[in-house]
C-alpha atoms as a PDB file:
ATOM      1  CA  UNK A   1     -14.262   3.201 211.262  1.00  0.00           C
ATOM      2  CA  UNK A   2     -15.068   4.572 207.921  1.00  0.00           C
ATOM      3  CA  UNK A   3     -12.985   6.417 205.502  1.00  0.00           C
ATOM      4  CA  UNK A   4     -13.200   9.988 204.675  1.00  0.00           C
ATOM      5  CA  UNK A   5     -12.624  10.707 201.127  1.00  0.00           C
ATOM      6  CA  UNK A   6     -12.116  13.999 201.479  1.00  0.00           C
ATOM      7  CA  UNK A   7     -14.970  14.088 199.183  1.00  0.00           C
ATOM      8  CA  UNK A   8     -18.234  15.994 199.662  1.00  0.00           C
ATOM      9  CA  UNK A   9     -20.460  14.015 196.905  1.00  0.00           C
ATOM     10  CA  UNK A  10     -23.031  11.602 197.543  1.00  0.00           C
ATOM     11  CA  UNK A  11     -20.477   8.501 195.718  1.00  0.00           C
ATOM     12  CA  UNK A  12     -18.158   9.533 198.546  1.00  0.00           C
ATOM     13  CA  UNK A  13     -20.288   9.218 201.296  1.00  0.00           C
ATOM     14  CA  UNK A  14     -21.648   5.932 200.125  1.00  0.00           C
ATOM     15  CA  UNK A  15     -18.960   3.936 199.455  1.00  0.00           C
ATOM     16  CA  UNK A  16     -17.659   5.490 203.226  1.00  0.00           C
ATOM     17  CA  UNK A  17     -20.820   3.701 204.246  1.00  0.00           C
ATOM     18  CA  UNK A  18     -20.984   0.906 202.270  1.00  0.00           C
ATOM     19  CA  UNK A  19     -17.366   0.373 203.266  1.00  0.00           C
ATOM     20  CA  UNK A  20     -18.271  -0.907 206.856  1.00  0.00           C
ATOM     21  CA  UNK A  21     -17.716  -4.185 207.846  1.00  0.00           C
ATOM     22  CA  UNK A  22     -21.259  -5.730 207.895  1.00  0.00           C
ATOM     23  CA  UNK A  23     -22.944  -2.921 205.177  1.00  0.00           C
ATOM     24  CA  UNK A  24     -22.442  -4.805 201.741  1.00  0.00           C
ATOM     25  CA  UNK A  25     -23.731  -7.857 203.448  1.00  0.00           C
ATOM     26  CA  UNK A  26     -26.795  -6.571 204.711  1.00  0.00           C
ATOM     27  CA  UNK A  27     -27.436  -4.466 201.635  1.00  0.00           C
ATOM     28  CA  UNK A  28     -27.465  -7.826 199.661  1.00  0.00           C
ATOM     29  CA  UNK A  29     -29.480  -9.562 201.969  1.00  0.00           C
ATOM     30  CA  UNK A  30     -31.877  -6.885 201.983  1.00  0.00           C
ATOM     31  CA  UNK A  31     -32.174  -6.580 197.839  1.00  0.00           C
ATOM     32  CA  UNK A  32     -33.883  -9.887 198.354  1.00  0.00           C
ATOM     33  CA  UNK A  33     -37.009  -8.052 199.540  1.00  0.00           C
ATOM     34  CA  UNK A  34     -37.757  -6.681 203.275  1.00  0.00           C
ATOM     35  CA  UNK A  35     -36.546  -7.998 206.306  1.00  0.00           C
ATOM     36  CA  UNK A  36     -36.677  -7.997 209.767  1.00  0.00           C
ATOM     37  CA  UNK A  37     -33.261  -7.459 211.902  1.00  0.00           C
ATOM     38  CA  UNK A  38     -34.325 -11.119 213.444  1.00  0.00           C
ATOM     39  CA  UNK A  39     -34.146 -12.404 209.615  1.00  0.00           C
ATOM     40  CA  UNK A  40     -30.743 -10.215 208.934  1.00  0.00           C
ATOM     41  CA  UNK A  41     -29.149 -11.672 211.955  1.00  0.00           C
ATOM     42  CA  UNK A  42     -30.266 -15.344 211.274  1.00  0.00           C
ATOM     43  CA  UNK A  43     -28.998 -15.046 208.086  1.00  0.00           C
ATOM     44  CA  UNK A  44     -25.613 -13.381 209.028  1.00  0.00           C
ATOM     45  CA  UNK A  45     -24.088 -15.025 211.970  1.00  0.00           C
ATOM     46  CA  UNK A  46     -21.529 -13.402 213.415  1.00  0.00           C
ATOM     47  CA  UNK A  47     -23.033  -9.640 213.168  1.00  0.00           C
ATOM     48  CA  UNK A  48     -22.623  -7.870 215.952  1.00  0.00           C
ATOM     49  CA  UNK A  49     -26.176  -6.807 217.778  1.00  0.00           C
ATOM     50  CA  UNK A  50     -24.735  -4.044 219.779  1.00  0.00           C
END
């Protein structure tokens, strides 16, 4: 579940995003360069598929 800031900015909204579980990870992975969700999930084991 995500956090609500109370904000209405787009910092707020990100960091609400960014603040889930798997988010930071899969932002790094994908600062690499482009990825399929095959390559994401090899890469992160554990991440829910659902």
């Amino acid at each position: 579940m995500s956090k609500d800031y109370g904000q209405f900015c787009g910092l707020s909204r990100a960091a609400a995003v960014l603040g889930e579980r798997w988010a930071l990870m899969i932002v790094r992975d994908l600062t690499v360069g482009p990825r399929r969700f095959t390559d994401l999930q090899a890469g992160l084991p554990g991440i829910p598929t659902a």
